[in-house]
PDB file of N, CA and C in Angstrom:
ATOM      1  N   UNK A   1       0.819  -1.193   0.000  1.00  0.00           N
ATOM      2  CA  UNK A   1       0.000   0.000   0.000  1.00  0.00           C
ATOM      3  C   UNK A   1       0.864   1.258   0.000  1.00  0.00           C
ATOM      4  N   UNK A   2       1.924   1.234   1.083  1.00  0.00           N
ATOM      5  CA  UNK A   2       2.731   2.406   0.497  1.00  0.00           C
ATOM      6  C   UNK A   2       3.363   2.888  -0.727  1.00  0.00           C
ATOM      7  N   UNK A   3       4.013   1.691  -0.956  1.00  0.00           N
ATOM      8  CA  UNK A   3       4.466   1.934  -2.634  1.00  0.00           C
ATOM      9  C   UNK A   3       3.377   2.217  -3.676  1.00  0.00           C
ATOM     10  N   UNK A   4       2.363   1.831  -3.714  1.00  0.00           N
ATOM     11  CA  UNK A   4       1.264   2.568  -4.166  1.00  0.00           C
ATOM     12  C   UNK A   4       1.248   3.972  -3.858  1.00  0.00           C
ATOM     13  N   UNK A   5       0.804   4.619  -2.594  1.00  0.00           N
ATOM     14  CA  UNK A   5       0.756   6.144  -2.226  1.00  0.00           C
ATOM     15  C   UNK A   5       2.103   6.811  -2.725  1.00  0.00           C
ATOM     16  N   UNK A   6       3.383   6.100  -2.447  1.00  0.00           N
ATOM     17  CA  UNK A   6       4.921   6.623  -2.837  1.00  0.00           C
ATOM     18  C   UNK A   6       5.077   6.653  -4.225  1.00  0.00           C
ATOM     19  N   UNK A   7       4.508   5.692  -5.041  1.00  0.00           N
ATOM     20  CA  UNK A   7       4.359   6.137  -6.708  1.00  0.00           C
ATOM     21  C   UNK A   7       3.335   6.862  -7.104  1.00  0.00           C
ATOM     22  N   UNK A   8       2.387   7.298  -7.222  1.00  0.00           N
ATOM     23  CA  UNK A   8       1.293   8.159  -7.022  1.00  0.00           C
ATOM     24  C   UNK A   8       1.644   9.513  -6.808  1.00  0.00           C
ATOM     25  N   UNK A   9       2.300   9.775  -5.812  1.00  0.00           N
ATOM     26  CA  UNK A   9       3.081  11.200  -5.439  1.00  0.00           C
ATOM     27  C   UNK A   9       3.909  11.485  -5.715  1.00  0.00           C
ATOM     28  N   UNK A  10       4.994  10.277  -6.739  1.00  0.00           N
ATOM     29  CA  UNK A  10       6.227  10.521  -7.518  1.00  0.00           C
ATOM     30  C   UNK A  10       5.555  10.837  -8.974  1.00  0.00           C
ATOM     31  N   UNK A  11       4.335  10.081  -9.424  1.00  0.00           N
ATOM     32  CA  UNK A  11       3.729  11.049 -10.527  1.00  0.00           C
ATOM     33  C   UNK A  11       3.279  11.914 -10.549  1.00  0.00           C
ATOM     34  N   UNK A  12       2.567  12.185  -9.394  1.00  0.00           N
ATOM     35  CA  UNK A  12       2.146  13.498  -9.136  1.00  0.00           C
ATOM     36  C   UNK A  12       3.222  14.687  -9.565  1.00  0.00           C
ATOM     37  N   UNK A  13       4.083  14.628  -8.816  1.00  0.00           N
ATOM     38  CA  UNK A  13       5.183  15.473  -8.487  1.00  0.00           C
ATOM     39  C   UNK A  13       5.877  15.798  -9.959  1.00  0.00           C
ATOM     40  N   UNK A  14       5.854  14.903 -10.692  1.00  0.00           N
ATOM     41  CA  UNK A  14       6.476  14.568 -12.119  1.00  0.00           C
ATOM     42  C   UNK A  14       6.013  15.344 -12.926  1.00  0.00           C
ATOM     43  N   UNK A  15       4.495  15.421 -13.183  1.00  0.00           N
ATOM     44  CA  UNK A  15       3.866  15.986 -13.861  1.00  0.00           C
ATOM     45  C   UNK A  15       4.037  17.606 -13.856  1.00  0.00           C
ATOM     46  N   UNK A  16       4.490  18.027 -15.026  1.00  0.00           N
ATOM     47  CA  UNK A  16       4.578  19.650 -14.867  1.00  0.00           C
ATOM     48  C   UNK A  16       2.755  20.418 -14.704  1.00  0.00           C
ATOM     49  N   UNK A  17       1.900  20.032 -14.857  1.00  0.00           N
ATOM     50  CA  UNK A  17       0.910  20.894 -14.890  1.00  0.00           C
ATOM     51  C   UNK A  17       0.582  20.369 -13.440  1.00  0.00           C
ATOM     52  N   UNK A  18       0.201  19.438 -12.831  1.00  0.00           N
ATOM     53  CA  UNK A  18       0.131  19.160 -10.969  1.00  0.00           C
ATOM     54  C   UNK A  18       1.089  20.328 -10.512  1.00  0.00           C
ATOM     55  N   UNK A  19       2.107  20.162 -10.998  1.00  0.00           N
ATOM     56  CA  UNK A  19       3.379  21.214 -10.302  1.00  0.00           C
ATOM     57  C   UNK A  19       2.973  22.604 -10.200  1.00  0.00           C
ATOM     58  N   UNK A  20       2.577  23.121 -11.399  1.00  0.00           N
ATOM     59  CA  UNK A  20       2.217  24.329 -11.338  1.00  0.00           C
ATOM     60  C   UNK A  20       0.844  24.663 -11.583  1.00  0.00           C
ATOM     61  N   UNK A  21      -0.043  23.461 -11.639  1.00  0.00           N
ATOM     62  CA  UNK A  21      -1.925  24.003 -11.666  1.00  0.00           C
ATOM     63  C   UNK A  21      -2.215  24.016 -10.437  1.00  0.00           C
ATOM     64  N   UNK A  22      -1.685  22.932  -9.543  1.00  0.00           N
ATOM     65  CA  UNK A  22      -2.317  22.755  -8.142  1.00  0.00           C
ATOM     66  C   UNK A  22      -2.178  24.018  -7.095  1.00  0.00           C
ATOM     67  N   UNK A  23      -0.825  24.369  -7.219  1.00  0.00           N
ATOM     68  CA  UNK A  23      -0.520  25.410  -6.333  1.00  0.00           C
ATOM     69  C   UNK A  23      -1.537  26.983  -6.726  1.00  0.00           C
ATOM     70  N   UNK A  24      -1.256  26.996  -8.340  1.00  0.00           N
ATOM     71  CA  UNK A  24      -1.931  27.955  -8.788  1.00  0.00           C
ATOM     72  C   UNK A  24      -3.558  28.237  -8.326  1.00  0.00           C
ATOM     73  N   UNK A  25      -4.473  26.854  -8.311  1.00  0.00           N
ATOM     74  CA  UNK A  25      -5.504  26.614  -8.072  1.00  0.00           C
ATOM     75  C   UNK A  25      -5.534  27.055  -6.424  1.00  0.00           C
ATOM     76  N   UNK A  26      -4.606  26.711  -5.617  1.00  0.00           N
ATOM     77  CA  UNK A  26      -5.019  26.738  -3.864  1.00  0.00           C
ATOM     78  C   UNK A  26      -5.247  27.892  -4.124  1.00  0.00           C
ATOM     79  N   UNK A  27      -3.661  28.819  -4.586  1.00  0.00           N
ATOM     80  CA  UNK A  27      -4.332  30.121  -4.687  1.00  0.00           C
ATOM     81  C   UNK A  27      -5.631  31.075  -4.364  1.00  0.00           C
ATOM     82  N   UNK A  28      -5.826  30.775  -5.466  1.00  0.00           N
ATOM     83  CA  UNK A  28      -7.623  30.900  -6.130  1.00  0.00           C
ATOM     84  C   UNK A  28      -8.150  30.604  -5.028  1.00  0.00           C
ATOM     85  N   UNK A  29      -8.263  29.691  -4.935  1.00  0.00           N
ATOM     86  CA  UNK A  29      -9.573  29.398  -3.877  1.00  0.00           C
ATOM     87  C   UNK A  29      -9.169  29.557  -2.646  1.00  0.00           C
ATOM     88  N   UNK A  30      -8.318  29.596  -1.990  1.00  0.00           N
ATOM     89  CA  UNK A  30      -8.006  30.264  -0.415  1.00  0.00           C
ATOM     90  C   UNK A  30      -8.117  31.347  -0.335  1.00  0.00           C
ATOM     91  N   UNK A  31      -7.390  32.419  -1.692  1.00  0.00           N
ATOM     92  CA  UNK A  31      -7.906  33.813  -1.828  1.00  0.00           C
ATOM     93  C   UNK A  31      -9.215  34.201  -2.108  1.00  0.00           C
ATOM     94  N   UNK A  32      -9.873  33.717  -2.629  1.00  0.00           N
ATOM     95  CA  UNK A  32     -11.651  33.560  -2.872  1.00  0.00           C
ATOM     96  C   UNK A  32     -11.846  33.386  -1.656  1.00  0.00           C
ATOM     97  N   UNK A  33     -11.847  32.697  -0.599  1.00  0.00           N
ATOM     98  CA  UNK A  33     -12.287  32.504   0.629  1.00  0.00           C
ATOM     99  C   UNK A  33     -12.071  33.889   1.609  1.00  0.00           C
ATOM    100  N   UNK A  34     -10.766  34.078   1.561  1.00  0.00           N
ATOM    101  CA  UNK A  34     -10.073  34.931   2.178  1.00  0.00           C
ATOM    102  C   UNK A  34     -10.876  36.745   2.240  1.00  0.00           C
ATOM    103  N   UNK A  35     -11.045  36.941   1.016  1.00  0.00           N
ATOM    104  CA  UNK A  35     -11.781  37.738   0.155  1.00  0.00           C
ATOM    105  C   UNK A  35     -13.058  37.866   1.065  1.00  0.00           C
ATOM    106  N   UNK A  36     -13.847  36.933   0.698  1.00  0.00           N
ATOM    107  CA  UNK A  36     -15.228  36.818   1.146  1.00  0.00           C
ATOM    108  C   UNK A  36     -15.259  37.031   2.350  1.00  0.00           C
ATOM    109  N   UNK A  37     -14.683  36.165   3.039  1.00  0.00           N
ATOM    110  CA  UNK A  37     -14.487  36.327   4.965  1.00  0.00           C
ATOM    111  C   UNK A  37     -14.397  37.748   5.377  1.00  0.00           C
ATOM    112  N   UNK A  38     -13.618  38.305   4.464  1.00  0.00           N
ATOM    113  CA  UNK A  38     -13.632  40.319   5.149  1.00  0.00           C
ATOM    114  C   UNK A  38     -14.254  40.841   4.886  1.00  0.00           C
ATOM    115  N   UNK A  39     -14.943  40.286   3.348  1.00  0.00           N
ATOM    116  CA  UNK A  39     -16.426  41.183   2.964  1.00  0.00           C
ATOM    117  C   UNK A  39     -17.572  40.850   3.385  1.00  0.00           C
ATOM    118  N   UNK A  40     -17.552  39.908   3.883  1.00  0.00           N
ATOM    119  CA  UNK A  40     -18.562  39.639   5.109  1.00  0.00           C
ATOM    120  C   UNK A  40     -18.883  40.432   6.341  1.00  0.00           C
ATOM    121  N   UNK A  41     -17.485  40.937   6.886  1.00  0.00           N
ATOM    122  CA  UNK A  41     -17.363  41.751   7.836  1.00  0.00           C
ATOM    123  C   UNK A  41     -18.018  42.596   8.000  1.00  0.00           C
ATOM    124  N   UNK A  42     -18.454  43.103   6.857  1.00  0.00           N
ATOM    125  CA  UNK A  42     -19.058  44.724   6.346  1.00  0.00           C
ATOM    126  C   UNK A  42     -20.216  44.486   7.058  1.00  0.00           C
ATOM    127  N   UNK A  43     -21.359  43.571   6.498  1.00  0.00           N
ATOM    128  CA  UNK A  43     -22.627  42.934   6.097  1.00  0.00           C
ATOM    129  C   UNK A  43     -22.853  42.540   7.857  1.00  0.00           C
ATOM    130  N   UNK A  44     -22.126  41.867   8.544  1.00  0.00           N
ATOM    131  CA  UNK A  44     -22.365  41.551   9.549  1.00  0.00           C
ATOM    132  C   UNK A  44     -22.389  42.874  10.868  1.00  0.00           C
ATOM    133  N   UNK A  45     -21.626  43.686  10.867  1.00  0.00           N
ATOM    134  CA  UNK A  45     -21.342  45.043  11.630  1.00  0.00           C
ATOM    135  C   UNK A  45     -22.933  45.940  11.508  1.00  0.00           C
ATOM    136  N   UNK A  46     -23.363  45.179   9.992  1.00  0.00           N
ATOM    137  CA  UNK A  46     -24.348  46.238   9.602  1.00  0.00           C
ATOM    138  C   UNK A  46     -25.713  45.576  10.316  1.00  0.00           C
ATOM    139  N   UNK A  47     -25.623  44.649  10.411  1.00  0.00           N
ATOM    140  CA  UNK A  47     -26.805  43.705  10.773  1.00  0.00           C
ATOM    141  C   UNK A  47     -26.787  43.752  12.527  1.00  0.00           C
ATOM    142  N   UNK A  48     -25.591  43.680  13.074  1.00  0.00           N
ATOM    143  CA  UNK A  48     -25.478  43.576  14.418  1.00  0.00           C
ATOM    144  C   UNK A  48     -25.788  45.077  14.954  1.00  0.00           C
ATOM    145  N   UNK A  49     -25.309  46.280  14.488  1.00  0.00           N
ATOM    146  CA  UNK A  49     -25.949  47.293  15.106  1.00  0.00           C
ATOM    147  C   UNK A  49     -26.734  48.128  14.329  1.00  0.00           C
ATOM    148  N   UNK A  50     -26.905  48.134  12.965  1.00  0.00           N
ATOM    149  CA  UNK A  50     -28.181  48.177  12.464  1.00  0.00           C
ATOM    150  C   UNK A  50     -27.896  49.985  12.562  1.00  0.00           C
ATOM    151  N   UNK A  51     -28.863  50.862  12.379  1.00  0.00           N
ATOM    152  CA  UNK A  51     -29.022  52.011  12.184  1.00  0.00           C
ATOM    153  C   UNK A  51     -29.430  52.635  13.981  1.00  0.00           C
ATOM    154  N   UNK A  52     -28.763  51.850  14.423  1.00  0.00           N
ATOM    155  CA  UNK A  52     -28.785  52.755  15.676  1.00  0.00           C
ATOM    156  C   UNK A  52     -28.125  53.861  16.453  1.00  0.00           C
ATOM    157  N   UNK A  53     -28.538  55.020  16.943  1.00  0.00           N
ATOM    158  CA  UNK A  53     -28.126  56.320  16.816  1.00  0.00           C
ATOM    159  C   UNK A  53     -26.580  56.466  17.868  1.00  0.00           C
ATOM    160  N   UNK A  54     -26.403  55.142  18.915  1.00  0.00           N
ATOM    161  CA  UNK A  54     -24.897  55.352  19.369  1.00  0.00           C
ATOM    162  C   UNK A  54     -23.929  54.784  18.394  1.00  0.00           C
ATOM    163  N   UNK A  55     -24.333  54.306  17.192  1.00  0.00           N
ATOM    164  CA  UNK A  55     -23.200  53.654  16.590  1.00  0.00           C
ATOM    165  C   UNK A  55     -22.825  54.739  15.593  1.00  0.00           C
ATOM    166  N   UNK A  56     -24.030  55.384  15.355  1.00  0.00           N
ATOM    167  CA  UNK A  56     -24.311  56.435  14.096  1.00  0.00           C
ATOM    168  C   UNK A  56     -23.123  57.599  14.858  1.00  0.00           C
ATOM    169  N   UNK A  57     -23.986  57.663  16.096  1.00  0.00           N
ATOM    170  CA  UNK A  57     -22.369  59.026  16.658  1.00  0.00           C
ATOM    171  C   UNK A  57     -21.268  58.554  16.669  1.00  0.00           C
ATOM    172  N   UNK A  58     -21.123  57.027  17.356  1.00  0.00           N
ATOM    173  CA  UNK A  58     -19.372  56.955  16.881  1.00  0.00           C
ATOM    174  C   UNK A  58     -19.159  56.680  15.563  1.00  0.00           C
ATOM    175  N   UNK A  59     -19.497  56.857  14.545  1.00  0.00           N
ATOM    176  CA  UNK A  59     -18.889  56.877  13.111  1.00  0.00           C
ATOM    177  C   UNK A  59     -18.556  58.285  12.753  1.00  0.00           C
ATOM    178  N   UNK A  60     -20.076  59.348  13.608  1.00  0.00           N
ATOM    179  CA  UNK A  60     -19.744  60.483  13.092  1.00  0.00           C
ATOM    180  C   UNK A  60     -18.098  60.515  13.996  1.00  0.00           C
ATOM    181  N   UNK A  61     -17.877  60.833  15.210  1.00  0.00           N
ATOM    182  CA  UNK A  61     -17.191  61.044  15.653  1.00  0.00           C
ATOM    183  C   UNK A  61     -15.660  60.541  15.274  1.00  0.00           C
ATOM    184  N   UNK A  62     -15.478  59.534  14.630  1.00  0.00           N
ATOM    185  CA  UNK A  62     -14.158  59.056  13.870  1.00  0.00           C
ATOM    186  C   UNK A  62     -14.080  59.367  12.272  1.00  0.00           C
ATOM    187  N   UNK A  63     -15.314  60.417  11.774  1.00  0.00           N
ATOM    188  CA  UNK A  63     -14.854  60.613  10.329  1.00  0.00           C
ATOM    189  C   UNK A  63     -15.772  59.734   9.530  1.00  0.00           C
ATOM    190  N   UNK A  64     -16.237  58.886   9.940  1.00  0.00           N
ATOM    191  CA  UNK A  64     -16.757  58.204   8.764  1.00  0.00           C
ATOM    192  C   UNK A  64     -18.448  58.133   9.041  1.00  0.00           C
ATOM    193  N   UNK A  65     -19.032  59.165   9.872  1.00  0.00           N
ATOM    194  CA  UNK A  65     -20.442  59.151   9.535  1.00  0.00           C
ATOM    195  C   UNK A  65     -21.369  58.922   8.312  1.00  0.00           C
ATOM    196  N   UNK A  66     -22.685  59.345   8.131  1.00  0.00           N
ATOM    197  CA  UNK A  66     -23.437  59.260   6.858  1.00  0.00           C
ATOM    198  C   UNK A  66     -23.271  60.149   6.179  1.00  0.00           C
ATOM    199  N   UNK A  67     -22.636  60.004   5.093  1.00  0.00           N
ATOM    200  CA  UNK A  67     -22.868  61.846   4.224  1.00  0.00           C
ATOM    201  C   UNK A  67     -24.572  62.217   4.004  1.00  0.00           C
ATOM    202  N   UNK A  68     -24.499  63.724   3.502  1.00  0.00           N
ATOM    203  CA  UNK A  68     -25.811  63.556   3.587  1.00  0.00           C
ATOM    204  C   UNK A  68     -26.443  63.695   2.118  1.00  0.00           C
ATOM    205  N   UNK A  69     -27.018  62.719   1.890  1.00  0.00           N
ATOM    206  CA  UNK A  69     -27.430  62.814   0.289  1.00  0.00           C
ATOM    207  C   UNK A  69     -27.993  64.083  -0.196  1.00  0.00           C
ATOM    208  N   UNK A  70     -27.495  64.050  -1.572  1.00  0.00           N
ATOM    209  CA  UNK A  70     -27.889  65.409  -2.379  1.00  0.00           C
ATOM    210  C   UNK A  70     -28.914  64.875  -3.660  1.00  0.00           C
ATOM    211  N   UNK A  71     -29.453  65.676  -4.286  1.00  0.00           N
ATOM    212  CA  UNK A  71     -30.071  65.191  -5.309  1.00  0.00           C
ATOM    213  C   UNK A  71     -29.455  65.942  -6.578  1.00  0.00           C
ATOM    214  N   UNK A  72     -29.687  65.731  -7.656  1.00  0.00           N
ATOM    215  CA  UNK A  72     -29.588  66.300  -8.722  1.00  0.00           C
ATOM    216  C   UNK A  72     -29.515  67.994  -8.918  1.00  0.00           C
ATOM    217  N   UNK A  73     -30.785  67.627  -8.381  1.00  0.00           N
ATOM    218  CA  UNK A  73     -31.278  69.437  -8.570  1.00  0.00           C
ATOM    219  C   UNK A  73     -30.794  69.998  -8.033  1.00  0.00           C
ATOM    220  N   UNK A  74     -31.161  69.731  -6.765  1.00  0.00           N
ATOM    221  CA  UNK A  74     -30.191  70.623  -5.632  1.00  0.00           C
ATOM    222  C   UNK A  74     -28.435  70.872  -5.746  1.00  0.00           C
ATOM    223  N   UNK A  75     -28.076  70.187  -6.206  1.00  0.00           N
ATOM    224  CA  UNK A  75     -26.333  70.295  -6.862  1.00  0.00           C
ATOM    225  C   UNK A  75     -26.862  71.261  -8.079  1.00  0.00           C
ATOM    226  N   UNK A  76     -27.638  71.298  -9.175  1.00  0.00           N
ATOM    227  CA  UNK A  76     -27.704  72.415  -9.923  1.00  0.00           C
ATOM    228  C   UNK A  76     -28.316  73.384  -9.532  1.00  0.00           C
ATOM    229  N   UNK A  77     -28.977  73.637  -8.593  1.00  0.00           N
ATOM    230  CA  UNK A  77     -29.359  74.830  -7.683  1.00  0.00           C
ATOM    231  C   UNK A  77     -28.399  76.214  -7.061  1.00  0.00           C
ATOM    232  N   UNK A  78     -27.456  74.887  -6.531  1.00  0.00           N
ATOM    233  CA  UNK A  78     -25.978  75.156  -5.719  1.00  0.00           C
ATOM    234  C   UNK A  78     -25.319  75.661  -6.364  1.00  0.00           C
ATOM    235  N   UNK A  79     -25.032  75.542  -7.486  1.00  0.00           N
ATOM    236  CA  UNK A  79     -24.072  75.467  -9.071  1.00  0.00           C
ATOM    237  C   UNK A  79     -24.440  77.050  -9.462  1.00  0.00           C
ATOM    238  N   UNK A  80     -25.774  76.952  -9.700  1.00  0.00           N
ATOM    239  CA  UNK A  80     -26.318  78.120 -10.408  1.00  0.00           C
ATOM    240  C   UNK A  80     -26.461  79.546  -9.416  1.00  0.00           C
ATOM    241  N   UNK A  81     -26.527  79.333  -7.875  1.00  0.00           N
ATOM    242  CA  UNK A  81     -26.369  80.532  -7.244  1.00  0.00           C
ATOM    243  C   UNK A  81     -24.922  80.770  -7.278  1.00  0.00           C
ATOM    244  N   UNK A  82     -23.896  79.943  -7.489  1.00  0.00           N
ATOM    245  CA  UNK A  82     -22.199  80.482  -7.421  1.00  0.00           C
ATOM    246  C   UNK A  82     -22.107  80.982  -8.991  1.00  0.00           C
ATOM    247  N   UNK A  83     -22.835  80.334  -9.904  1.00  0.00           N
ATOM    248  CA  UNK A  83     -22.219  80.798 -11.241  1.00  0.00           C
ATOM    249  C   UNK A  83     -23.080  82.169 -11.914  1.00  0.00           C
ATOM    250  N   UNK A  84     -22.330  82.860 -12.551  1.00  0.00           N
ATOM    251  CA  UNK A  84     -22.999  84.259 -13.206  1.00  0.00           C
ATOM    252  C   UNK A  84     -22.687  84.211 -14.676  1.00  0.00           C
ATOM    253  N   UNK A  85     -23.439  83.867 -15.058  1.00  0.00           N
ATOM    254  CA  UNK A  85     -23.954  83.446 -16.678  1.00  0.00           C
ATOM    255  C   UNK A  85     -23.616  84.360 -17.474  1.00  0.00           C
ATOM    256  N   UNK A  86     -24.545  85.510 -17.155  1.00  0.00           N
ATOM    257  CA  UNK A  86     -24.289  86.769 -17.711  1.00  0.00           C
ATOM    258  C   UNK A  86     -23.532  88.044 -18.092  1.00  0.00           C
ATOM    259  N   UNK A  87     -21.959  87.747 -17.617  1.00  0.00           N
ATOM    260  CA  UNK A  87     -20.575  88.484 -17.481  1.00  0.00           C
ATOM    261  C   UNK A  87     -19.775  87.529 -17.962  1.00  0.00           C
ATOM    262  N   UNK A  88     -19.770  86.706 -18.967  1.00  0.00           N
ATOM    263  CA  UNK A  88     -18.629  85.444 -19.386  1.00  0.00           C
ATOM    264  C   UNK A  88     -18.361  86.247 -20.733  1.00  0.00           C
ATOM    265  N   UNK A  89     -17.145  85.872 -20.842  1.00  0.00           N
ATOM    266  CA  UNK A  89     -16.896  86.378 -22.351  1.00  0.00           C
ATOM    267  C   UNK A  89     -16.106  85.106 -23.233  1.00  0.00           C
ATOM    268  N   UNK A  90     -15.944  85.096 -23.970  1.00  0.00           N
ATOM    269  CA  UNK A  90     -14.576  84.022 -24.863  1.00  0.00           C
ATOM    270  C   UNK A  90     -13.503  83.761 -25.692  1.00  0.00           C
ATOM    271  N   UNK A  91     -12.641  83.571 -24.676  1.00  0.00           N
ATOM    272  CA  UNK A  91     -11.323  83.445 -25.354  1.00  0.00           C
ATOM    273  C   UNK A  91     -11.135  82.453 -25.735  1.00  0.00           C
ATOM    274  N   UNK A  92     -10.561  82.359 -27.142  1.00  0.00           N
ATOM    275  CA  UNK A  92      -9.816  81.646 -28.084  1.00  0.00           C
ATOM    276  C   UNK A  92      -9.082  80.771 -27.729  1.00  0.00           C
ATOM    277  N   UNK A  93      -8.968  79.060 -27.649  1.00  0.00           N
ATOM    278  CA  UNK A  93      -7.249  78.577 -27.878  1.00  0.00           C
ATOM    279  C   UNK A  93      -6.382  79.190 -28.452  1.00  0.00           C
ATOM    280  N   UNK A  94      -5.334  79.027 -28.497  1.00  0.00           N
ATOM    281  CA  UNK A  94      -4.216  79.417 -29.680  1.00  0.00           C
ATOM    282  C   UNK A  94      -4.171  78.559 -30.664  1.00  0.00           C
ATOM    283  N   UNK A  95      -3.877  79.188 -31.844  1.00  0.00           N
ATOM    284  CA  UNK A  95      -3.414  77.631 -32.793  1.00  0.00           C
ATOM    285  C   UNK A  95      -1.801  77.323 -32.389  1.00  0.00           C
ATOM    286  N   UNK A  96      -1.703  76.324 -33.539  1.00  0.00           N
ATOM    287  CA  UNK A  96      -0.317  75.745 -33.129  1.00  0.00           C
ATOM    288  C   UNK A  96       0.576  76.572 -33.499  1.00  0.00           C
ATOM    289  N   UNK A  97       0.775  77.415 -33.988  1.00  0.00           N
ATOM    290  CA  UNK A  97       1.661  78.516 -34.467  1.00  0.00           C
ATOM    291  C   UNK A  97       2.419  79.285 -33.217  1.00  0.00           C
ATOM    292  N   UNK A  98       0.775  79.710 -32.469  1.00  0.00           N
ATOM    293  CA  UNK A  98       0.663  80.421 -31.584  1.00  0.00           C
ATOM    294  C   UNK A  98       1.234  80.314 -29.937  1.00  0.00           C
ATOM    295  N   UNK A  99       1.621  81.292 -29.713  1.00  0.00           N
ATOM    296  CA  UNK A  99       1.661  80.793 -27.717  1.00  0.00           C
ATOM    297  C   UNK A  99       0.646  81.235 -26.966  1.00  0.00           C
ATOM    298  N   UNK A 100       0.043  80.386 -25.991  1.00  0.00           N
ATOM    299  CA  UNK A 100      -1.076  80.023 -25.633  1.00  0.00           C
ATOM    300  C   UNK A 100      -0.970  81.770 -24.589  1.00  0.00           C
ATOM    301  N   UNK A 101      -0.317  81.906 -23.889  1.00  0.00           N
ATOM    302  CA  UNK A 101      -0.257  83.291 -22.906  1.00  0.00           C
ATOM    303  C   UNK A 101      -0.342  84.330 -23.460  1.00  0.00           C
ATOM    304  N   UNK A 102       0.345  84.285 -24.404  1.00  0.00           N
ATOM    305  CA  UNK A 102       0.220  86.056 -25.445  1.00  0.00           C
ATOM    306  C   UNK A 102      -1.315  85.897 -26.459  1.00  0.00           C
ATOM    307  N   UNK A 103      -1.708  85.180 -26.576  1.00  0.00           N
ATOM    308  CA  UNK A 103      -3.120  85.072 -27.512  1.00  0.00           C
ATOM    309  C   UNK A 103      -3.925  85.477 -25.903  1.00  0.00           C
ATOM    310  N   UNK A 104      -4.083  84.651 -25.229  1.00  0.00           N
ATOM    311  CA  UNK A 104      -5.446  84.928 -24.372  1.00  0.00           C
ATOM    312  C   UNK A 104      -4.608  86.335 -23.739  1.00  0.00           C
ATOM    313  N   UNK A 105      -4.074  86.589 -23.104  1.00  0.00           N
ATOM    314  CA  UNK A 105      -3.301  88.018 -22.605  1.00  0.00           C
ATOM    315  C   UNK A 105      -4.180  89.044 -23.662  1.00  0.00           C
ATOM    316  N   UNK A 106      -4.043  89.277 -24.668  1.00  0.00           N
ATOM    317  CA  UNK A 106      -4.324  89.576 -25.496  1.00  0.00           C
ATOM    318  C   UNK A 106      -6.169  89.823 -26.129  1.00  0.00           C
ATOM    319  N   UNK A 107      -6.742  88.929 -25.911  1.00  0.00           N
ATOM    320  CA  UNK A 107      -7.830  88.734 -26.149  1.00  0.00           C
ATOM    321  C   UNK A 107      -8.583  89.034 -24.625  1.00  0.00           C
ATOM    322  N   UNK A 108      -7.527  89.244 -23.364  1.00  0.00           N
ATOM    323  CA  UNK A 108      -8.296  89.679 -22.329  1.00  0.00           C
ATOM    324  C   UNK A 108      -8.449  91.728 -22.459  1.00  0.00           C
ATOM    325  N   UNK A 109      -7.315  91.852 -22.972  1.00  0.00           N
ATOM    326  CA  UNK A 109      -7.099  93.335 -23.382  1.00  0.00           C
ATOM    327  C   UNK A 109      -7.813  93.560 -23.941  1.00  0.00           C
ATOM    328  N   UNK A 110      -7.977  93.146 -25.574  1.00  0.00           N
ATOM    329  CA  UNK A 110      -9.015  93.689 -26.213  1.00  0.00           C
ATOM    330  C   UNK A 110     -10.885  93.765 -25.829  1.00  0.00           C
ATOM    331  N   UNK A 111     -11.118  92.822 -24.816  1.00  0.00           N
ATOM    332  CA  UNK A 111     -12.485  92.146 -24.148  1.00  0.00           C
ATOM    333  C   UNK A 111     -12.248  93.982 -23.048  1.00  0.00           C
ATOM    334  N   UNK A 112     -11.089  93.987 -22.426  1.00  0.00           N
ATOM    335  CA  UNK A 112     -10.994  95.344 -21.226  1.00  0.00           C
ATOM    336  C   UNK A 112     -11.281  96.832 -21.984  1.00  0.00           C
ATOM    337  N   UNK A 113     -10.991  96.494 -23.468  1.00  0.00           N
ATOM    338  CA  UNK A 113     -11.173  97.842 -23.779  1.00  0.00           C
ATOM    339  C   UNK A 113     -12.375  98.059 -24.664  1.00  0.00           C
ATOM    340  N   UNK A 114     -12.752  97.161 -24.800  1.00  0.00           N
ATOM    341  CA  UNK A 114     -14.287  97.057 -25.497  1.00  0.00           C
ATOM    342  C   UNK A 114     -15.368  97.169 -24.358  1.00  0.00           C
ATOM    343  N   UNK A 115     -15.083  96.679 -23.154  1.00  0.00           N
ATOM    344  CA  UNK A 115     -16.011  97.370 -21.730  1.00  0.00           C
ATOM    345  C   UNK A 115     -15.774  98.296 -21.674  1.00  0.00           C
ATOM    346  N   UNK A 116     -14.496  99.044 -21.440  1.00  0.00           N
ATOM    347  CA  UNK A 116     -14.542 100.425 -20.646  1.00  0.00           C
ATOM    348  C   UNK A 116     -14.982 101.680 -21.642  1.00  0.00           C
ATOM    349  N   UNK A 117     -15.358 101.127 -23.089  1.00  0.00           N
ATOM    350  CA  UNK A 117     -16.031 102.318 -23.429  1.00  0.00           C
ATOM    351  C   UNK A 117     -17.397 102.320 -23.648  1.00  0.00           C
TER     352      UNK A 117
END
């Protein structure tokens, strides 16, 4: 019976794809395990204290509280009282010829003296 198990594991061993599939494979699947086990962690923390308001303060209190959701609108609401639509003017890229500082420099001058009269 041993020499059975002792040749068996001398082919094993022999074989180049055992050599390098098997190990490759633990890999995989111990890291798949491994993986899961911490992302579990999440799921379970969440279930054990749930939305209750001392856990809620110590998150606020270390930084990682609830942000507080925004909607759409309200971000373009926000947007539109900081921005002034109506005082924009437009400057040009440069072409490739051109240098990018002396064209807009330039196109801010001519925009300054077309206001001030």
């Amino acid at each position: 019976m041993l020499n059975y198990i002792a040749s068996s594991v001398k082919r094993i061993t022999a074989n180049k794809h055992a050599r390098r599939g098997l190990p490759f494979l633990t890999f995989l699947v111990v890291g798949w395990l491994g993986v899961r086990e911490f992302a579990q962690i999440r799921y379970d923390v969440k279930k054990k204290y749930g939305e209750s308001a001392a856990f809620q303060e110590r998150m606020e209190q270390s930084g990682r509280g609830k942000k507080k959701k925004t909607t759409a609108q309200e971000e373009y609401e926000a947007m539109m009282e900081k921005t002034d639509l109506d005082s924009w003017f437009n400057i040009r890229g440069p072409r490739p010829e051109e240098d990018s500082r002396t064209v807009q420099q330039k196109m801010r001058d001519e925009h300054r003296k077309q206001n001030a009269v």
